[in-house]
Every structure is written in C-alpha cells, then in structure tokens.
C-alpha atoms as a PDB file:
ATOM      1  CA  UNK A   1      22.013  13.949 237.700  1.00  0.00           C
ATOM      2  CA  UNK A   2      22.396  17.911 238.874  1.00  0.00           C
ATOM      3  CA  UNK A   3      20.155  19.227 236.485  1.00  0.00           C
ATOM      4  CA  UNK A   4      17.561  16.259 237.370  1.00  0.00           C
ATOM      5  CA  UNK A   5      18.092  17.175 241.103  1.00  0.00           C
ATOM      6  CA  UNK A   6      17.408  20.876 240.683  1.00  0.00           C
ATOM      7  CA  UNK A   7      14.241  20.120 238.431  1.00  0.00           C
ATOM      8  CA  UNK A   8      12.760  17.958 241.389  1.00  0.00           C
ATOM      9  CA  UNK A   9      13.591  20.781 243.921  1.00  0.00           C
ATOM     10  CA  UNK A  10      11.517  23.620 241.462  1.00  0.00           C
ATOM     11  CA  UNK A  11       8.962  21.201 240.831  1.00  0.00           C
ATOM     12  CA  UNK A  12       7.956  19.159 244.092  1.00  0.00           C
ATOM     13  CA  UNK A  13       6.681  15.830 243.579  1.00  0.00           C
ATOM     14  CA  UNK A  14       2.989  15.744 244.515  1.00  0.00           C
ATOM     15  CA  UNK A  15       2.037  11.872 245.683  1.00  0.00           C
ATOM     16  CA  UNK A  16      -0.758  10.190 243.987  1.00  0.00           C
ATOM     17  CA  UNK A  17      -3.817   8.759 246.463  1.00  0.00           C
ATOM     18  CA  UNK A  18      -6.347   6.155 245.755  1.00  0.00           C
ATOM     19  CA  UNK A  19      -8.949   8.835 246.831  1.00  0.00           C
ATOM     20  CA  UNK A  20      -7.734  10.939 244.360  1.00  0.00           C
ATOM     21  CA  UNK A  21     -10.904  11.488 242.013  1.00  0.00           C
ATOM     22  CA  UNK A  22     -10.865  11.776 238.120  1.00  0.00           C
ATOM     23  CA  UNK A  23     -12.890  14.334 236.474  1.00  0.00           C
ATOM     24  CA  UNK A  24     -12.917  12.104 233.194  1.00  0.00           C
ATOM     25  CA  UNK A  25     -11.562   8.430 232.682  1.00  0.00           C
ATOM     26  CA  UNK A  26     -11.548   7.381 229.516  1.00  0.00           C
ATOM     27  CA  UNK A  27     -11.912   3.303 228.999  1.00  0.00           C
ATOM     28  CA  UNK A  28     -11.840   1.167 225.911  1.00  0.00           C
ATOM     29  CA  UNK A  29     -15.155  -0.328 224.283  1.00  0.00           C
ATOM     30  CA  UNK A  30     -15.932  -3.486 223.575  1.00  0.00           C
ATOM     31  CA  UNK A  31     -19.727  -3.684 223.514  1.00  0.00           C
ATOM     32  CA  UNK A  32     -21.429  -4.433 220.237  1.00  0.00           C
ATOM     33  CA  UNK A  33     -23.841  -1.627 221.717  1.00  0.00           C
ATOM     34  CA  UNK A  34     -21.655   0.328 223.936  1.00  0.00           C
ATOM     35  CA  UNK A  35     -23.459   3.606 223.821  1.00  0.00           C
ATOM     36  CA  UNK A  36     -23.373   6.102 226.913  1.00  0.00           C
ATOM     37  CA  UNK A  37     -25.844   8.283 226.500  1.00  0.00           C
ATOM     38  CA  UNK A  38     -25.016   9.924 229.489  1.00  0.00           C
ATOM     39  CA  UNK A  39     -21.642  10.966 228.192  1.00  0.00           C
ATOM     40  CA  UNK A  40     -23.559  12.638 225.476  1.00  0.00           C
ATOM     41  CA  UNK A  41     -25.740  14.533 227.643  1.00  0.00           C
ATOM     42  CA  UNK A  42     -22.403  15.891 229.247  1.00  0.00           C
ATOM     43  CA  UNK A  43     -20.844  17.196 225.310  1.00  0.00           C
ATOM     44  CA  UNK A  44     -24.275  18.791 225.131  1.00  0.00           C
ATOM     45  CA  UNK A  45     -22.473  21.880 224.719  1.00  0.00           C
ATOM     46  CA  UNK A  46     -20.554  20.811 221.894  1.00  0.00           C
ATOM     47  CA  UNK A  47     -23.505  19.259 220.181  1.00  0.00           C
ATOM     48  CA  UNK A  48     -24.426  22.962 220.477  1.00  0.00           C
ATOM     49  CA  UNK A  49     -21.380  24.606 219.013  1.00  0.00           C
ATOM     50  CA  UNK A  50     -21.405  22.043 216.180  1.00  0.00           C
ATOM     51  CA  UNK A  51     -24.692  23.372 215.458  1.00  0.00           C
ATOM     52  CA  UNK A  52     -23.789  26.746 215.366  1.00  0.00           C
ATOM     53  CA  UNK A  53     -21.167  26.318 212.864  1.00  0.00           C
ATOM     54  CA  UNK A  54     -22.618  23.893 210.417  1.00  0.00           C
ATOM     55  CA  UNK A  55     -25.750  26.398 210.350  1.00  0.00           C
ATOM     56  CA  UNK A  56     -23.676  29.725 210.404  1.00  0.00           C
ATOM     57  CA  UNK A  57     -20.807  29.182 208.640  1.00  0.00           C
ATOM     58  CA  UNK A  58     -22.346  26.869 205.490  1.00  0.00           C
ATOM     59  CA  UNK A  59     -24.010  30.209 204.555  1.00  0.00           C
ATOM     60  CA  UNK A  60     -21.964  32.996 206.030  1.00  0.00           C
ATOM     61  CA  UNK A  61     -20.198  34.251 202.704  1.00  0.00           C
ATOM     62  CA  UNK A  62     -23.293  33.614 200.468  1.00  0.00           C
ATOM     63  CA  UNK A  63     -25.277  36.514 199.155  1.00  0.00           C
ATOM     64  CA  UNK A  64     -29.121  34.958 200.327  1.00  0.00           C
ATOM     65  CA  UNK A  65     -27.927  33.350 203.374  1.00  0.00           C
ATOM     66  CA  UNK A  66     -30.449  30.998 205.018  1.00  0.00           C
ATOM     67  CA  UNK A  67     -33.044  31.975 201.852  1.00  0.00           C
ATOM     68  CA  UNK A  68     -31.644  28.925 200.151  1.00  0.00           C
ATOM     69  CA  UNK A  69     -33.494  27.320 202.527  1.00  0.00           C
ATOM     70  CA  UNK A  70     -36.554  28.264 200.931  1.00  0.00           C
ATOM     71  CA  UNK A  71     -35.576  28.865 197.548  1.00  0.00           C
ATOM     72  CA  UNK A  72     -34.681  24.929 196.668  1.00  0.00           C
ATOM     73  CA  UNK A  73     -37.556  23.196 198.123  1.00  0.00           C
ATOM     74  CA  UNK A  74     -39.592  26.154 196.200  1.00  0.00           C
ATOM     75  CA  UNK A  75     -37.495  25.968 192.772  1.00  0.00           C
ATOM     76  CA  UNK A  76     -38.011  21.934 193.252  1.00  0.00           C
ATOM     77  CA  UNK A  77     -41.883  21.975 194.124  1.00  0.00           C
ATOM     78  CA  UNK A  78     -42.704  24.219 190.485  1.00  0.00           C
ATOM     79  CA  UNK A  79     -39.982  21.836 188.354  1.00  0.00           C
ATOM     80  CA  UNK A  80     -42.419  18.763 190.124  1.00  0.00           C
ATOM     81  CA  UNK A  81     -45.738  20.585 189.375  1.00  0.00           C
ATOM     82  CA  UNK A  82     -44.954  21.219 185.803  1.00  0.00           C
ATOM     83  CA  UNK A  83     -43.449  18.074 184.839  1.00  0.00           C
ATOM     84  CA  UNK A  84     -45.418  15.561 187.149  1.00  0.00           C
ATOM     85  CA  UNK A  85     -48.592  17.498 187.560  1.00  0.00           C
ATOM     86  CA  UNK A  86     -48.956  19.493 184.290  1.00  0.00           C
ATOM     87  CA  UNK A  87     -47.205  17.078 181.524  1.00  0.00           C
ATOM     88  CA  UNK A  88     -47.317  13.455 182.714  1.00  0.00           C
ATOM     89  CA  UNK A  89     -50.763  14.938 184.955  1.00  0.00           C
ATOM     90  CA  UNK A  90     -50.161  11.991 187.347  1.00  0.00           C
ATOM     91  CA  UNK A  91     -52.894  12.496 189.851  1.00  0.00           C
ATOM     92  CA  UNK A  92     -52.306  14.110 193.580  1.00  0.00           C
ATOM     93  CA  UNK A  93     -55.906  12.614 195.546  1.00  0.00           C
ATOM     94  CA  UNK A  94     -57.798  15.514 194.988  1.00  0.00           C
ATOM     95  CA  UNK A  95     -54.770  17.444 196.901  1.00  0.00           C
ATOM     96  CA  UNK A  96     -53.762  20.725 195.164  1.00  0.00           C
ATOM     97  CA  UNK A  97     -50.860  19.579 193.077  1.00  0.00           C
ATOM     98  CA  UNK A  98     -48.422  22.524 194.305  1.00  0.00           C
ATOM     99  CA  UNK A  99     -49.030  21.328 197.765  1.00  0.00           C
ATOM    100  CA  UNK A 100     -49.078  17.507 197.208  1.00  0.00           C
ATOM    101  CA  UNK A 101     -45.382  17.822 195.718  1.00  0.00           C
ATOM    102  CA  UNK A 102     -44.244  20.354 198.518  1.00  0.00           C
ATOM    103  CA  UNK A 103     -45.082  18.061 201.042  1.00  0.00           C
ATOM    104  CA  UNK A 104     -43.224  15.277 199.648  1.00  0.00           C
ATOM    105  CA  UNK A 105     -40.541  17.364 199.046  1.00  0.00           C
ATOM    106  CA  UNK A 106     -40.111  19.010 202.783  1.00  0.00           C
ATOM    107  CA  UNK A 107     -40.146  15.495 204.159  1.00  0.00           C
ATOM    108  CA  UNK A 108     -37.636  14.168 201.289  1.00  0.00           C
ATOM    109  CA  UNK A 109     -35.245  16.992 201.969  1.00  0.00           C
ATOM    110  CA  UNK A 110     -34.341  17.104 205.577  1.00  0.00           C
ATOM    111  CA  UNK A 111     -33.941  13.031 205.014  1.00  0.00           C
ATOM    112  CA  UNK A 112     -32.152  12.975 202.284  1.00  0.00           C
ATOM    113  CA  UNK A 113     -29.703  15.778 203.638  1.00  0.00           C
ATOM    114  CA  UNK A 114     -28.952  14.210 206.895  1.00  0.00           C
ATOM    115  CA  UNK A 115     -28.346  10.919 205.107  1.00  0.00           C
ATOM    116  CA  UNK A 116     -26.310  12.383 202.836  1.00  0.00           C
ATOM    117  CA  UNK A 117     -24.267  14.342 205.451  1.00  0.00           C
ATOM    118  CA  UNK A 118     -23.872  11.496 208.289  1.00  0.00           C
ATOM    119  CA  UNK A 119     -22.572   9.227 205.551  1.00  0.00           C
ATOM    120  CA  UNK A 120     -19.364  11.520 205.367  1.00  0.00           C
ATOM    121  CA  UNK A 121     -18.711  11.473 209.044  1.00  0.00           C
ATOM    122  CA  UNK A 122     -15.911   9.561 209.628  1.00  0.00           C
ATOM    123  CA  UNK A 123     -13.779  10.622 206.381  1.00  0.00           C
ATOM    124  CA  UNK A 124     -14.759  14.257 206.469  1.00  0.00           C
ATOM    125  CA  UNK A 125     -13.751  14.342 210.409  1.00  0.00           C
ATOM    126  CA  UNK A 126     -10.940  12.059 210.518  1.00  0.00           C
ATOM    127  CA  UNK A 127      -8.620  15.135 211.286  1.00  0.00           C
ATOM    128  CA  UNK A 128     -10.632  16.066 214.364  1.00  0.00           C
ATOM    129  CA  UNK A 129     -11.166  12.059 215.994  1.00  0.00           C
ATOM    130  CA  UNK A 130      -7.301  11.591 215.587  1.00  0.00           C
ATOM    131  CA  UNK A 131      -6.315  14.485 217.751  1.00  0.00           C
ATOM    132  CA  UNK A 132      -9.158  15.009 220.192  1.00  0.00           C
ATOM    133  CA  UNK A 133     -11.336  12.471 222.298  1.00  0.00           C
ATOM    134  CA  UNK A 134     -15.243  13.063 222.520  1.00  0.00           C
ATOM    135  CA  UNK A 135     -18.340  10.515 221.610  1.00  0.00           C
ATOM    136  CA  UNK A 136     -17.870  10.457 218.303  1.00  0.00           C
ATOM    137  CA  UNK A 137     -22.103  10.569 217.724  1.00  0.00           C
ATOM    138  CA  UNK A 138     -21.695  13.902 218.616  1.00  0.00           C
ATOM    139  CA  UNK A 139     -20.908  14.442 214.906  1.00  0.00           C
ATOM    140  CA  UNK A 140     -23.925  13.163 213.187  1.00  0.00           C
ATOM    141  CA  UNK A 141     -26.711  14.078 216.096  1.00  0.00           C
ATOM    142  CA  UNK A 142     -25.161  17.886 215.351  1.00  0.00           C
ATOM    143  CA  UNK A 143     -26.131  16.928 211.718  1.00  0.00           C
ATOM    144  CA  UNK A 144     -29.457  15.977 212.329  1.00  0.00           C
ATOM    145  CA  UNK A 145     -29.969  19.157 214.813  1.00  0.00           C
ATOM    146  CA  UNK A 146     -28.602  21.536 212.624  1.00  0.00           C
ATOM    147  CA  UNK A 147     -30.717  20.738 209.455  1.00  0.00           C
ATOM    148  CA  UNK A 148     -33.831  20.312 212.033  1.00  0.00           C
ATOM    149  CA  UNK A 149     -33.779  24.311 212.137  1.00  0.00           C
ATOM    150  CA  UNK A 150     -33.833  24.131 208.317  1.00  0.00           C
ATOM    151  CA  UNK A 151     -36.597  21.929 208.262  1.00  0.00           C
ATOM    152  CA  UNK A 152     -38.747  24.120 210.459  1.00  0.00           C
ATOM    153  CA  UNK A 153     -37.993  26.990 208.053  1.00  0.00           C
ATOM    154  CA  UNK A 154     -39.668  24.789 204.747  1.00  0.00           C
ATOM    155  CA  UNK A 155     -42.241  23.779 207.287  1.00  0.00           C
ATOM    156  CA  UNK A 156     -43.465  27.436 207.767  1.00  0.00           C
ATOM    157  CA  UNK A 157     -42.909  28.268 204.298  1.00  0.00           C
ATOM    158  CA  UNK A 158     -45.120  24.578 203.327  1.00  0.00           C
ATOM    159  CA  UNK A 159     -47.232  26.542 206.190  1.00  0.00           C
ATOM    160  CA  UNK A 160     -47.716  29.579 204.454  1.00  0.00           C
ATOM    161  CA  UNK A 161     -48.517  28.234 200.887  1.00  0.00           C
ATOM    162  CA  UNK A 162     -51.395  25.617 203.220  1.00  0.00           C
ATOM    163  CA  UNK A 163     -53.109  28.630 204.338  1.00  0.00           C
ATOM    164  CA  UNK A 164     -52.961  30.549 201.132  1.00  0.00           C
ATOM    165  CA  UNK A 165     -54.712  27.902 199.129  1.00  0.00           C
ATOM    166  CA  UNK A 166     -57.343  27.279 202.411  1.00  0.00           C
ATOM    167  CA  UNK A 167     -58.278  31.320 201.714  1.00  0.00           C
ATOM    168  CA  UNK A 168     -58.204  30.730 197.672  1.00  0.00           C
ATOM    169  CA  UNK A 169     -59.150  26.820 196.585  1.00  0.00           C
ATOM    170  CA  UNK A 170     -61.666  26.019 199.552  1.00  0.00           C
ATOM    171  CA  UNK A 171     -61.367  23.790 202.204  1.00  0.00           C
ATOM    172  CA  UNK A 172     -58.526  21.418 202.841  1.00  0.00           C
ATOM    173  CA  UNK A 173     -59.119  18.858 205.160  1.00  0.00           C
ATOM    174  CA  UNK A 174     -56.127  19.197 208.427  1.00  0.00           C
ATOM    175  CA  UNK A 175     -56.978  16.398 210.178  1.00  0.00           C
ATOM    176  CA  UNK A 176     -55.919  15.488 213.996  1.00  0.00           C
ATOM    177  CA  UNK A 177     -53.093  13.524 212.842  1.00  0.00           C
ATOM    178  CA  UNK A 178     -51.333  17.395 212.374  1.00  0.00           C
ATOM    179  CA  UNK A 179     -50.522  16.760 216.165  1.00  0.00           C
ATOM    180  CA  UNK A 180     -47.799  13.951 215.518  1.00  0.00           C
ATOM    181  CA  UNK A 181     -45.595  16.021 213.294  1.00  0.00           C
ATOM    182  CA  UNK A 182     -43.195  16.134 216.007  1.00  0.00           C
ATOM    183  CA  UNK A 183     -43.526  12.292 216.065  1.00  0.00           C
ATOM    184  CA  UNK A 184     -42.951  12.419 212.413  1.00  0.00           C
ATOM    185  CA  UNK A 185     -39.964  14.762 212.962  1.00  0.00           C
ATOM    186  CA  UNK A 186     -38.317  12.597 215.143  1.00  0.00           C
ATOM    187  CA  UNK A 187     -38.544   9.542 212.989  1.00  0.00           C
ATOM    188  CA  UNK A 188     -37.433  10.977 209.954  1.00  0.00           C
ATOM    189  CA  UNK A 189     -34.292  12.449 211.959  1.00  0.00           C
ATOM    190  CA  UNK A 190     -33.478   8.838 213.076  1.00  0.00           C
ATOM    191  CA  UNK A 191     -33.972   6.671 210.153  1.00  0.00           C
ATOM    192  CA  UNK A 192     -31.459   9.567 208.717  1.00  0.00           C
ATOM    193  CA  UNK A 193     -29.250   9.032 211.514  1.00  0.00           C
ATOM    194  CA  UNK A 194     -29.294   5.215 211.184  1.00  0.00           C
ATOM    195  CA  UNK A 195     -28.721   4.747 207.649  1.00  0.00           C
ATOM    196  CA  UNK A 196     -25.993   7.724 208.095  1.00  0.00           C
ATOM    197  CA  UNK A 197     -24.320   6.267 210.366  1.00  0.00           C
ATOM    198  CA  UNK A 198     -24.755   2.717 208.909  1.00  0.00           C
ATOM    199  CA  UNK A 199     -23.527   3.841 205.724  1.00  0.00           C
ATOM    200  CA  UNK A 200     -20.456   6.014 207.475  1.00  0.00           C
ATOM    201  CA  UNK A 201     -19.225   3.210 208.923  1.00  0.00           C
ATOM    202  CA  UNK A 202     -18.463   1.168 205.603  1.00  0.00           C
ATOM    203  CA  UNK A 203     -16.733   4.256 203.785  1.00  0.00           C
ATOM    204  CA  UNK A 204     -14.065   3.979 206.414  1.00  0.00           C
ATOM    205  CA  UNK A 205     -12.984   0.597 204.838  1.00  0.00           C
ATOM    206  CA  UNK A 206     -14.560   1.400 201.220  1.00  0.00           C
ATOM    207  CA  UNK A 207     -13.981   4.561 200.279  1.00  0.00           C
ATOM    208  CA  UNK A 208     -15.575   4.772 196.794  1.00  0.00           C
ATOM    209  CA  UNK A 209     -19.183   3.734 198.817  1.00  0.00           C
ATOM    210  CA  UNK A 210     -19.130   8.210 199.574  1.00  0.00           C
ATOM    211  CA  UNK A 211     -19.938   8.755 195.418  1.00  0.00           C
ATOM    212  CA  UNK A 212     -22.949   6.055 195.358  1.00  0.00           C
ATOM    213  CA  UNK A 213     -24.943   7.418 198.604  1.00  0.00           C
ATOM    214  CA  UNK A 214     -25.857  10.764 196.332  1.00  0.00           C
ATOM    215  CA  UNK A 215     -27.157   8.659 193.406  1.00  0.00           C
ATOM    216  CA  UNK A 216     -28.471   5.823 196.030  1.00  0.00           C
ATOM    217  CA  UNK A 217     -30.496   9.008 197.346  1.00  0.00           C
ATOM    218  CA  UNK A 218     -32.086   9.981 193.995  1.00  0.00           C
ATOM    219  CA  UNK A 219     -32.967   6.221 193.188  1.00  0.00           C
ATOM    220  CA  UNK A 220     -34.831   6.016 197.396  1.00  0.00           C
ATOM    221  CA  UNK A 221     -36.732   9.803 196.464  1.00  0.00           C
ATOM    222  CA  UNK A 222     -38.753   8.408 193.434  1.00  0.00           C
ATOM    223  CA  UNK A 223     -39.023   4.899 195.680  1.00  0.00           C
ATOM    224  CA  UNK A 224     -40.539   7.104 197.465  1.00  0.00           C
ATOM    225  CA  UNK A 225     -44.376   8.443 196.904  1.00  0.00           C
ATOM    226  CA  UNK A 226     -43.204  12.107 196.487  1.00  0.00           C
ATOM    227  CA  UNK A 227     -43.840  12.732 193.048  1.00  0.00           C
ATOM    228  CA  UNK A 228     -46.738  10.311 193.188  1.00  0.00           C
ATOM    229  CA  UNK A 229     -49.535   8.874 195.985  1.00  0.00           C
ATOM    230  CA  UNK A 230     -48.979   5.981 197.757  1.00  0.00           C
ATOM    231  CA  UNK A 231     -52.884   5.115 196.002  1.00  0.00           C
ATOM    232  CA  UNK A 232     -51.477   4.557 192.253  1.00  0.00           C
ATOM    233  CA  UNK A 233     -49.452   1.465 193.230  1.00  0.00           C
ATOM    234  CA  UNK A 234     -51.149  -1.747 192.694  1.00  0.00           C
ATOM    235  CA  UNK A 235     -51.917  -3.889 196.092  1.00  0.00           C
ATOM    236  CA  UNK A 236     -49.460  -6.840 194.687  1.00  0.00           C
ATOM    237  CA  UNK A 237     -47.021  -4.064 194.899  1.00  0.00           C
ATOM    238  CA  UNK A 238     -47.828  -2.163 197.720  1.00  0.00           C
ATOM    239  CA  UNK A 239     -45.891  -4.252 200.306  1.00  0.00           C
ATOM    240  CA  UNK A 240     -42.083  -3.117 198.984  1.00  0.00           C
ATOM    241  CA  UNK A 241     -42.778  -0.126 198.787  1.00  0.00           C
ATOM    242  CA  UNK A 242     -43.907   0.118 202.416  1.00  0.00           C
ATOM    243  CA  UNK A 243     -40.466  -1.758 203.368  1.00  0.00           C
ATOM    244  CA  UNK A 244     -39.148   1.407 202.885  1.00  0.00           C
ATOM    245  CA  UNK A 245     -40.006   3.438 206.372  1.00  0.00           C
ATOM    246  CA  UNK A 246     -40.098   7.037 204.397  1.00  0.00           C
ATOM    247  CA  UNK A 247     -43.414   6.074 202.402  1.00  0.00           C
ATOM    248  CA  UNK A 248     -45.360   5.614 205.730  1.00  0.00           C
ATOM    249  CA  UNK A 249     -43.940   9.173 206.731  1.00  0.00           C
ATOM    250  CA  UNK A 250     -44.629  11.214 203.495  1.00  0.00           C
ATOM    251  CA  UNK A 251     -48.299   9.936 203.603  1.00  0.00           C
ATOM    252  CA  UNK A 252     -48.680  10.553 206.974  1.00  0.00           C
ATOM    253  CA  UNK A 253     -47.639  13.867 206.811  1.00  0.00           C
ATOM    254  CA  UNK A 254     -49.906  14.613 203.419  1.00  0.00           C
ATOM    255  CA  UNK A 255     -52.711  13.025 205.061  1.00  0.00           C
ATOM    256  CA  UNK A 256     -52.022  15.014 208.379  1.00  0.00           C
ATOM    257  CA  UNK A 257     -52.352  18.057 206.613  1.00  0.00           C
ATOM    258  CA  UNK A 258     -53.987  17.524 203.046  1.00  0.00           C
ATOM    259  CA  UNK A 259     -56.230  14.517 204.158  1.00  0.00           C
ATOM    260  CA  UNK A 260     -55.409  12.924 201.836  1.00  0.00           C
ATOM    261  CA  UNK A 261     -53.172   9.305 201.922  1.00  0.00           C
ATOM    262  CA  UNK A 262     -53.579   5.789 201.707  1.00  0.00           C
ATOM    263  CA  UNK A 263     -51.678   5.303 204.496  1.00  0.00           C
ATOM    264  CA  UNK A 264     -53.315   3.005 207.339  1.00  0.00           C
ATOM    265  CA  UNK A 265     -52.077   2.631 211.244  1.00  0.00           C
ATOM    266  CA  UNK A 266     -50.447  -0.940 209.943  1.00  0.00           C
ATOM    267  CA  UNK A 267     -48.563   0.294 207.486  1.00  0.00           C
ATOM    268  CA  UNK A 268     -47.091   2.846 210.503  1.00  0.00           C
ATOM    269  CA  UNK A 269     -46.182   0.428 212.279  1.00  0.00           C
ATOM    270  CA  UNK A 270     -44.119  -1.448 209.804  1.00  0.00           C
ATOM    271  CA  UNK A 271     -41.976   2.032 209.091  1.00  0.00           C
ATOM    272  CA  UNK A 272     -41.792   2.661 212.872  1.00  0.00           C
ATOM    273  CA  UNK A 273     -40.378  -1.178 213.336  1.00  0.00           C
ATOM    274  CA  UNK A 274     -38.096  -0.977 210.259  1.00  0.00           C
ATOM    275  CA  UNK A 275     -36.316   2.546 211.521  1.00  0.00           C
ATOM    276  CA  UNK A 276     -35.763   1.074 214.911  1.00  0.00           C
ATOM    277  CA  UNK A 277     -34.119  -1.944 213.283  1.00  0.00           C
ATOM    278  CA  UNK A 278     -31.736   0.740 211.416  1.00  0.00           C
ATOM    279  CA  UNK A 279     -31.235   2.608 214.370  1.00  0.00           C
ATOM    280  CA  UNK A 280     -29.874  -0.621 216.014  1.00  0.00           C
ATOM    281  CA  UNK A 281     -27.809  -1.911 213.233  1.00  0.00           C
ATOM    282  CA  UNK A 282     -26.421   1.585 212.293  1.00  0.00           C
ATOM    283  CA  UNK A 283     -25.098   2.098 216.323  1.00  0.00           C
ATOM    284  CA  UNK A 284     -23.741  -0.858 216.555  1.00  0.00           C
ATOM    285  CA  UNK A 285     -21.686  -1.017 213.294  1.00  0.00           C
ATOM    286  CA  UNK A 286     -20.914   2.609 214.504  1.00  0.00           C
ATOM    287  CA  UNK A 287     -19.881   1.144 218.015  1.00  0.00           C
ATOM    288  CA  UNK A 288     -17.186  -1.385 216.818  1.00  0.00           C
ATOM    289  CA  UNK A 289     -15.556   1.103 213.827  1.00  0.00           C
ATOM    290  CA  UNK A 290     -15.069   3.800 215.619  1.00  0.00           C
ATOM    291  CA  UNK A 291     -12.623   2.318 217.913  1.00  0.00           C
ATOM    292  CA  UNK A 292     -10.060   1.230 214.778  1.00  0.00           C
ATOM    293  CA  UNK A 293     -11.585   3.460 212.338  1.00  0.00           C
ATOM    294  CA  UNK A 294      -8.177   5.985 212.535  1.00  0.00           C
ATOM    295  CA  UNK A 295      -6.125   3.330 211.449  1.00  0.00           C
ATOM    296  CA  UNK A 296      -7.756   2.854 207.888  1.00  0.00           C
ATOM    297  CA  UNK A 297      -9.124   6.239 206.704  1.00  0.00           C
END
C-alpha cells in the first residue's frame, strides 16, 4: 500500500474527458467489403518505404543490380524467338518476331510477378501483422508499386528495340491506342492484385496452395497469346481464351504498338468486366481472413 501511495504521488493521475480526442481508434471489421481507403491514403508513407525496400534491398548485394531487370525479359525474348519463331516458325502477324515475343513477355512479367508475390502475403508477413497494426493491403499495393518501376524499365528497353527496328525493318504501324498504356498498366496491376490477394487468402488455411501458384503461372503464360497471336485460335475456341482478362491486354498492347492484334473493343470489355469481378472477390475474401488469419498461419 506505501509503495502504491508513493507511485501515485510521482506519477499524478491525469482524468480522462469525453472531449478527449483520439489520434487513431482502431475498431473491429465485420463487412464482407470493409475497405477504408482513406486509412490507406494516411500509411501512404509506408506504402512508400515498402517500396523502397522491396526495390533496394532485393538487389543490393547482387553484382548487376537493377540490370536483371533487363537481362531476363531479354534472355527470355531470344529463347522465344529461336524456339517459337525460328524452329516451330509459328507466325507473329507480320510483327517482327523479336518484338512480337517481347511484348508478350513485358506484359506477362510484371503480371506474373505481382501474382506470384501477393500470393505469399500473409505467410511471408505473418511476423510483422502479429506484432504491429496497419491495413494489411498495404503489403500487396507495395508489391504492385514496387515492380511498376520494373516494368517501366522493360518498357523503355521494349522502347528502345521498337525504334531500332522502325530505323532498320521499315515502318511499324503505332497506332493511337499507344495512349491507353497507362490504362493497360493499371489493369494488369489489379487483376495481379486480385488474384494475389485471392489466392493469399487460401494459403493461410492451405498451406501447400504457395508451391502450385508458380506452376499455375507457367500453365496461365502459354494460356496466354504470348508465344502465339490471339489470330491462330479457331473462332469455336476463341471465347475461353478471352475468359482469361490477360489475352485482351497482351493484344492490346501488341496492337497499340505493333498494329497488329485480333483484339476487338468487345473482347475489352469482357477482360475489363472479368478483372473487376476479381478485384471484388479477391478484397473481400481478403476482408474476412485477415481479421483471424494470425490464428492459423
């Protein structure tokens, strides 16, 4: 009772008012879609600083640094041209072949990384979401930032080879349509983000599901018109393979700048509609297993 007496004297107790005002009150979720997008505006900062380090540090002790951003879509492009274009000669539109495959192949790579990325979001942060609150989309919107700056780095280097063969081949058609790449950009980052987070949200509870999303990847690239135009499947066909959102995007992008695709404003549409489904079911899966997700990882 002394000791308890002399604590109260060094440390006064300071009453509590109802005016008193919070700088952050944090309340439980129960939405299926309880997203506050305003309380990510406000971690902006630490959207930022995950940036930094999943750009800086993934490369800060190797010897070519942010060159590896150029060397495997490169390395991947020639092993395409040679076995696609040269062996099995499986035709490109009239596109230069190098070009045809290094489009599909800048588009494939910033999707297929994200995906691949977001998936592991829960598991490979569990240490940080048991000790800390934030939103916990922080995580994989820092994902899809972060390899946006590697994307833009392929882009100038798909740039570069696009001007060299305008100076050396003739004229290849850029048509208007080179004005939605941001568009196209944005898409791509959230059909990434909604299968990502989809996906992320069932290895909490099935752990194994981390090992298929790498080989599920590899079997969505070649379902996928990146080693081959959009044109060589037959019409009774055409239909599933426009299911999948990232075949309207590849085309578009070829025929933005190669003008070449068989891609029509329809067939837009349907990927546009099908990544906003994603989105939707992705957040809201998100949304209910991130609230119990610490108990079962």
């Amino acid at each position: 009772m002394e000791s308890q007496t002399a604590i109260s004297q060094i440390v006064p107790q300071v009453p509590v008012t109802d005016d008193e005002q919070w700088t952050t009150i944090i309340r439980p979720r129960n939405g299926w879609f309880d997203i506050d997008l305003g309380e990510l505006w406000r971690y902006r900062d630490l959207i930022r600083l995950f940036v930094r380090r999943d750009f800086v540090a993934q490369y800060k002790q190797t010897i070519l640094g942010p060159l590896w951003f150029v060397i495997q879509p490169l390395f991947t492009t020639l092993v395409f041209t040679i076995i696609f274009g040269r062996v099995a000669k499986i035709p490109t539109d009239g596109a230069p072949a190098f070009l045809f495959f290094l489009a599909g192949t800048v588009c494939w790579s910033y999707f297929s990384l994200c995906l691949t990325q977001t998936a592991d979001t829960f598991v490979t942060n569990a240490h940080i979401f048991g000790k800390v609150y934030f939103p916990r989309l922080v995580i994989p919107i820092s994902i899809v930032i972060s390899n946006l700056l590697k994307w833009l780095i392929q882009f100038g280097l798909f740039l570069g080879f696009l001007f060299y063969f305008m100076l050396k081949s003739g004229p290849i058609t850029v048509s208007a349509w080179a004005l939605v790449t941001p568009l196209l950009l944005i898409q791509m980052g959230l059909l990434s983000l909604g299968c990502g987070i989809l996906v992320s949200s069932m290895t909490t509870r099935y752990q194994d599901l981390r090992h298929v999303v790498a080989f599920g990847a590899q079997l969505w690239m070649y379902a996928t018109p990146i080693v081959y135009p959009l044109s060589q499947i037959p019409e009774g066909y055409r239909l599933w393979f426009l299911l999948n959102p990232m075949t309207a995007i590849v085309e578009s992008f070829r025929y933005a700048f190669l003008g070449t695709s068989a891609v029509t404003l329809n067939y837009v549409l349907i990927s546009v509609g099908i990544t906003a489904l994603l989105v939707f079911l992705g957040i809201v899966s998100f949304s209910r297993v991130e609230k119990t997700f610490v108990d079962t990882v």
